[in-house]
Structure formats: structure tokens, C-alpha cells
N, C-alpha and C. Protein backbone atom coordinates (compact mmCIF):
# COMPACT_ATOMS: atom_id res chain seq x y z
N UNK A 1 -10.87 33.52 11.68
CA UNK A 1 -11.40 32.48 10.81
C UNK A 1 -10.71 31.15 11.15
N UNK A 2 -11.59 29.71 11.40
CA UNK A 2 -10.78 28.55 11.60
C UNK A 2 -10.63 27.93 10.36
N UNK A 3 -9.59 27.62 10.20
CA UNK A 3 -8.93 26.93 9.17
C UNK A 3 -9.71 25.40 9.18
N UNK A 4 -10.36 24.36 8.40
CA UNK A 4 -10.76 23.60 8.45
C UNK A 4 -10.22 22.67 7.19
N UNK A 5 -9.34 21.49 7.44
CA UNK A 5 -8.46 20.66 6.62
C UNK A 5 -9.79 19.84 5.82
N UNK A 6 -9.48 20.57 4.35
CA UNK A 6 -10.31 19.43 3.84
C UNK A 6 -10.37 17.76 3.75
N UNK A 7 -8.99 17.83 3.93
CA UNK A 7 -8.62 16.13 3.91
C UNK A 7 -8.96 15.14 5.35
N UNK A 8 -9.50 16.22 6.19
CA UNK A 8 -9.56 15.55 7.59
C UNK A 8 -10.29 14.11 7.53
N UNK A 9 -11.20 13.88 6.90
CA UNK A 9 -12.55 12.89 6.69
C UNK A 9 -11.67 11.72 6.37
N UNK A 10 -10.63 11.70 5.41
CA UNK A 10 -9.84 10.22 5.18
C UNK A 10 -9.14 10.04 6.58
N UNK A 11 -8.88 10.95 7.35
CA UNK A 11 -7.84 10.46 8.53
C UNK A 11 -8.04 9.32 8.95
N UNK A 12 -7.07 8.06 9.18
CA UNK A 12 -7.41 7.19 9.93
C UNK A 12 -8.27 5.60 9.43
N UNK A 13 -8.02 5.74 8.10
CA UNK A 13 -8.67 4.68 7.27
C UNK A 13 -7.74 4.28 6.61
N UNK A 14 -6.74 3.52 6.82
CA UNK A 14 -5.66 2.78 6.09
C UNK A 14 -6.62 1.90 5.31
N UNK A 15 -6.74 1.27 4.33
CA UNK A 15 -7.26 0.54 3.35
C UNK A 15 -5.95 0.14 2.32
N UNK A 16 -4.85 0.68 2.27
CA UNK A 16 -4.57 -0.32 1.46
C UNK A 16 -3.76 -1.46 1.80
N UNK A 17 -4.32 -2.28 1.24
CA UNK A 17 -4.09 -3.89 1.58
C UNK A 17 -2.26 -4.25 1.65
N UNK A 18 -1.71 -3.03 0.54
CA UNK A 18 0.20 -3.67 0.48
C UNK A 18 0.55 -2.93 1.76
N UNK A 19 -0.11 -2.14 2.36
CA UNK A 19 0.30 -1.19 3.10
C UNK A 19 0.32 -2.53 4.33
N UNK A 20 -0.59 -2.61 4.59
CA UNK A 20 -1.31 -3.24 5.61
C UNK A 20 -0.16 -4.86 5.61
N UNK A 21 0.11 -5.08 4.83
CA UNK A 21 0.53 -6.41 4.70
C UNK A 21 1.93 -6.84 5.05
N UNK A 22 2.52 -5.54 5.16
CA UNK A 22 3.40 -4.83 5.12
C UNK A 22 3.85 -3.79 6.29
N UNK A 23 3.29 -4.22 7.38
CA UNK A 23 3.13 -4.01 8.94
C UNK A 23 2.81 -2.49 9.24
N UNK A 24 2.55 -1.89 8.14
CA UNK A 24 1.86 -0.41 8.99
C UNK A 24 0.79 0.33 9.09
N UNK A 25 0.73 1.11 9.93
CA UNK A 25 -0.80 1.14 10.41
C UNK A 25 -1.25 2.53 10.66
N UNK A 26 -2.16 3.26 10.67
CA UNK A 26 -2.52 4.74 10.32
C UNK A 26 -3.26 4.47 12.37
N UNK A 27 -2.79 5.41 12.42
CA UNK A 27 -2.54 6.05 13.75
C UNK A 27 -3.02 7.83 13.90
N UNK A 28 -3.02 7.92 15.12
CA UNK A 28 -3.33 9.55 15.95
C UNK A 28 -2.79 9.54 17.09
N UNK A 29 -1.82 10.66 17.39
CA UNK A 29 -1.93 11.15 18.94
C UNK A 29 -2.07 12.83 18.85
N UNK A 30 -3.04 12.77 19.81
CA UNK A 30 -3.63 13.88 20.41
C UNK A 30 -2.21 14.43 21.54
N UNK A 31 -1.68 15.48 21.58
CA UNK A 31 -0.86 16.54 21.90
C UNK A 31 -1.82 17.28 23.10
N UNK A 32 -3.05 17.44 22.80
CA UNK A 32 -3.81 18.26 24.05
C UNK A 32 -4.40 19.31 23.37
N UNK A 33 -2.85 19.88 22.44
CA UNK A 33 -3.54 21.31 21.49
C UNK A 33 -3.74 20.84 20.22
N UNK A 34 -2.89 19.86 19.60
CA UNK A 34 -3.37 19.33 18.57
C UNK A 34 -3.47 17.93 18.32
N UNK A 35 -4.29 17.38 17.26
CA UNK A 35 -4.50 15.76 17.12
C UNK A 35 -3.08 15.57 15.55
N UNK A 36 -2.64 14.77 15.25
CA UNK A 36 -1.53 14.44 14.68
C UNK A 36 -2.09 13.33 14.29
N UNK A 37 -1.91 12.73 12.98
CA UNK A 37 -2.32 11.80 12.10
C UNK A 37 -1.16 11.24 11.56
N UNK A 38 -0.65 10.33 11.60
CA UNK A 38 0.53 9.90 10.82
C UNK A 38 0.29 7.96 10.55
N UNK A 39 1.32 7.65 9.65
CA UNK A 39 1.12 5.82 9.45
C UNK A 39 2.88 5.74 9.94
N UNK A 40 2.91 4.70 10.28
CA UNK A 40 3.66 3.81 11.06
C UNK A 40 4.32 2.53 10.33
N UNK A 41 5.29 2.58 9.96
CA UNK A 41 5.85 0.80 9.73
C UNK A 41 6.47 -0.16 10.56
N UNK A 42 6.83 -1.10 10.06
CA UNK A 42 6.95 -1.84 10.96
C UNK A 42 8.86 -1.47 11.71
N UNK A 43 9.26 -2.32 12.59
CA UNK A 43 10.42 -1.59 13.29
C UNK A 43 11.79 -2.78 12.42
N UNK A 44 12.01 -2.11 11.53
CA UNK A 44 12.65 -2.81 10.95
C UNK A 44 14.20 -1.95 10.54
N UNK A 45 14.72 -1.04 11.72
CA UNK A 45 15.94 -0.49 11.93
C UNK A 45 15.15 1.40 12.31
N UNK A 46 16.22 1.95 12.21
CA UNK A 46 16.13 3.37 12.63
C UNK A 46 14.60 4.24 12.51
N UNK A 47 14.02 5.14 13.43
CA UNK A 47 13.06 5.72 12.80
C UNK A 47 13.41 6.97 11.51
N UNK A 48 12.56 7.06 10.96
CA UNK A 48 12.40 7.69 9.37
C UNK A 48 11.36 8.19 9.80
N UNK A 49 11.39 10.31 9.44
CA UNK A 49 10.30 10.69 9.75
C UNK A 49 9.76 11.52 8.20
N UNK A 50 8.72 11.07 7.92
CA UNK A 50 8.84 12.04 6.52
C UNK A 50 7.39 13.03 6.80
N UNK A 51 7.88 14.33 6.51
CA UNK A 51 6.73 14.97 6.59
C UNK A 51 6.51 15.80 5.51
N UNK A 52 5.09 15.47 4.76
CA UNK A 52 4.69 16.21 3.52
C UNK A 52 4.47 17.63 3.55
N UNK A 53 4.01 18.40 2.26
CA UNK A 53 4.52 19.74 2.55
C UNK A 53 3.02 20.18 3.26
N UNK A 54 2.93 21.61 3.12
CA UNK A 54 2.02 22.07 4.21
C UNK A 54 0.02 21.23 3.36
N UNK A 55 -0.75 20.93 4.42
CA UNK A 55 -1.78 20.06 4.07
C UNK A 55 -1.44 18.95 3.22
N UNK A 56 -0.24 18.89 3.17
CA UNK A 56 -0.02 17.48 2.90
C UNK A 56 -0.54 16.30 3.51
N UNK A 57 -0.37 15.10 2.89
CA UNK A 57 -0.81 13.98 3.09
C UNK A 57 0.58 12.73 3.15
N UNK A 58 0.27 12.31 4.27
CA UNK A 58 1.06 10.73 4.25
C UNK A 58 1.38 10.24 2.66
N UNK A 59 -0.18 10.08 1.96
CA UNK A 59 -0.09 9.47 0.97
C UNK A 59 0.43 10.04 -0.06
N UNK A 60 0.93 11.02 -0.26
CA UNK A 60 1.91 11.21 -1.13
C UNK A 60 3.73 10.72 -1.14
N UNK A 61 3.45 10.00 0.04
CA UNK A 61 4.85 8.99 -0.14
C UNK A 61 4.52 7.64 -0.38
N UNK A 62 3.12 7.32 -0.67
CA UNK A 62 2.96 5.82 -0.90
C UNK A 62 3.74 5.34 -1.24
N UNK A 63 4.24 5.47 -2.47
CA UNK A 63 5.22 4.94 -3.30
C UNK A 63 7.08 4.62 -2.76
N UNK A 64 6.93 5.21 -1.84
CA UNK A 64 8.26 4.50 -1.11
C UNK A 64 8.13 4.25 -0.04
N UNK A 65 6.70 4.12 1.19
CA UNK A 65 7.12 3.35 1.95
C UNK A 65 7.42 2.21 2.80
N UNK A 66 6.68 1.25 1.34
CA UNK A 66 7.39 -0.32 1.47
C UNK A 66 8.63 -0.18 1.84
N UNK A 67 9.75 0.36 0.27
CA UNK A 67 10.86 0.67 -0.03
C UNK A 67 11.85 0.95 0.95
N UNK A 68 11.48 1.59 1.90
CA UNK A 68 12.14 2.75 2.73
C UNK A 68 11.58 1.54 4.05
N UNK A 69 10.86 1.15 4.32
CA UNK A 69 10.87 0.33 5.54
C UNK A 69 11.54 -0.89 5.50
N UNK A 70 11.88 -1.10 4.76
CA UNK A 70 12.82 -2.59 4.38
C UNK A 70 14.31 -1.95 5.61
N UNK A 71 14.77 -0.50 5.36
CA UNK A 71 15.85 -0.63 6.38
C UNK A 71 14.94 0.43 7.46
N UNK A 72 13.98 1.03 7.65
CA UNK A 72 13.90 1.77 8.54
C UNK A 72 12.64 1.75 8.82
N UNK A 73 12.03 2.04 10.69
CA UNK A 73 10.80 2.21 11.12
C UNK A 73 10.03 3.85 10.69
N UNK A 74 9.72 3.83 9.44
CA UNK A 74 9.05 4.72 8.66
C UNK A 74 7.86 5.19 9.23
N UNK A 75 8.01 6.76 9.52
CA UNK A 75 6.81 7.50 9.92
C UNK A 75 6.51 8.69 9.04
N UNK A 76 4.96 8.51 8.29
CA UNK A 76 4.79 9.40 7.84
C UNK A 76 3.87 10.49 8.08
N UNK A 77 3.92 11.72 9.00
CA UNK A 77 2.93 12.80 9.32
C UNK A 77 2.36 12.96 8.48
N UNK A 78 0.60 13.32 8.81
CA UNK A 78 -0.48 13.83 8.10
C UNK A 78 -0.69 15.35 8.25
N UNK A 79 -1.26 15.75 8.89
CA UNK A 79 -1.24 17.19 9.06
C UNK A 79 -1.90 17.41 10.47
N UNK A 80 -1.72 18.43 11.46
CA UNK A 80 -2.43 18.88 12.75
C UNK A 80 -3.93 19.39 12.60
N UNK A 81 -4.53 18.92 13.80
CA UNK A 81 -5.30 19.92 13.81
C UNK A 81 -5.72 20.25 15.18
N UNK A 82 -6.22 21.53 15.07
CA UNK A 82 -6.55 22.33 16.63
C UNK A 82 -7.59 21.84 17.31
N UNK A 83 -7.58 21.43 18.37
CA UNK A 83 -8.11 20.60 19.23
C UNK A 83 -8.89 22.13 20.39
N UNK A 84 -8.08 23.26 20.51
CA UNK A 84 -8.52 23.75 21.63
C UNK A 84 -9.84 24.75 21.19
């Protein structure tokens, strides 16, 4: 049975405006076996990797990662998916 992420359809649509204003940007890299979804801040000291729990979402750290990019280049993983 393939597992199919319900949340896949938002991937890749940053819309919010503090986010955005606020230098980061919703991104993908493709691995070969899997595609990887994550947002990006701006490089404003060390990378910060936060990864939500399983089918988690980026956006459940909204709320800190203005906060948290003020000292660090904040990355937040979305979830994989199988490419092969």
C-alpha cells in the first residue's frame, strides 16, 4: 500500500506575508528517492534545523520562526515523499 501525505497539496506555497518579509522562503530538494519540503530563513548566524513530528508540518513552528532567526539560519523540514 502507498502511503499518500495528505498535506502534500500546501507544499510549496509560502503565503504568509511576516514570513516572507522576514527573508524566508518555502523550498524543495529532490534526493532522487525522495522530494523534501522545508522553509528557509534568512542567514542570520548558525543553521537551526527543526523537524516536526512524523507528517508533520513546518507550520507548526510558525510561531517561533521569526524569533529563532533573529540569531540563527532557521530550517524547518516538511515531510518526504517517495519519488521512486
Amino acid at each position: 500500500m502507498n502511503y499518500k501525505n495528505p498535506y502534500e497539496y500546501l507544499s510549496g506555497k509560502l503565503s504568509n506575508q511576516k514570513l516572507i518579509n522576514a527573508g524566508f522562503s518555502e523550498r524543495t530538494y529532490d534526493t532522487g528517492n525522495v522530494k523534501l519540503n522545508y522553509i528557509a530563513g534568512p542567514k542570520n548566524g548558525p543553521a537551526l534545523l527543526l523537524i516536526p513530528a512524523q507528517i508533520g508540518m513546518w507550520e507548526s513552528y510558525k510561531k517561533v520562526l521569526i524569533p529563532l532567526s533573529q540569531n540563527f539560519q532557521v530550517y524547518a523540514v516538511d515531510k518526504g515523499r517517495n519519488t521512486l
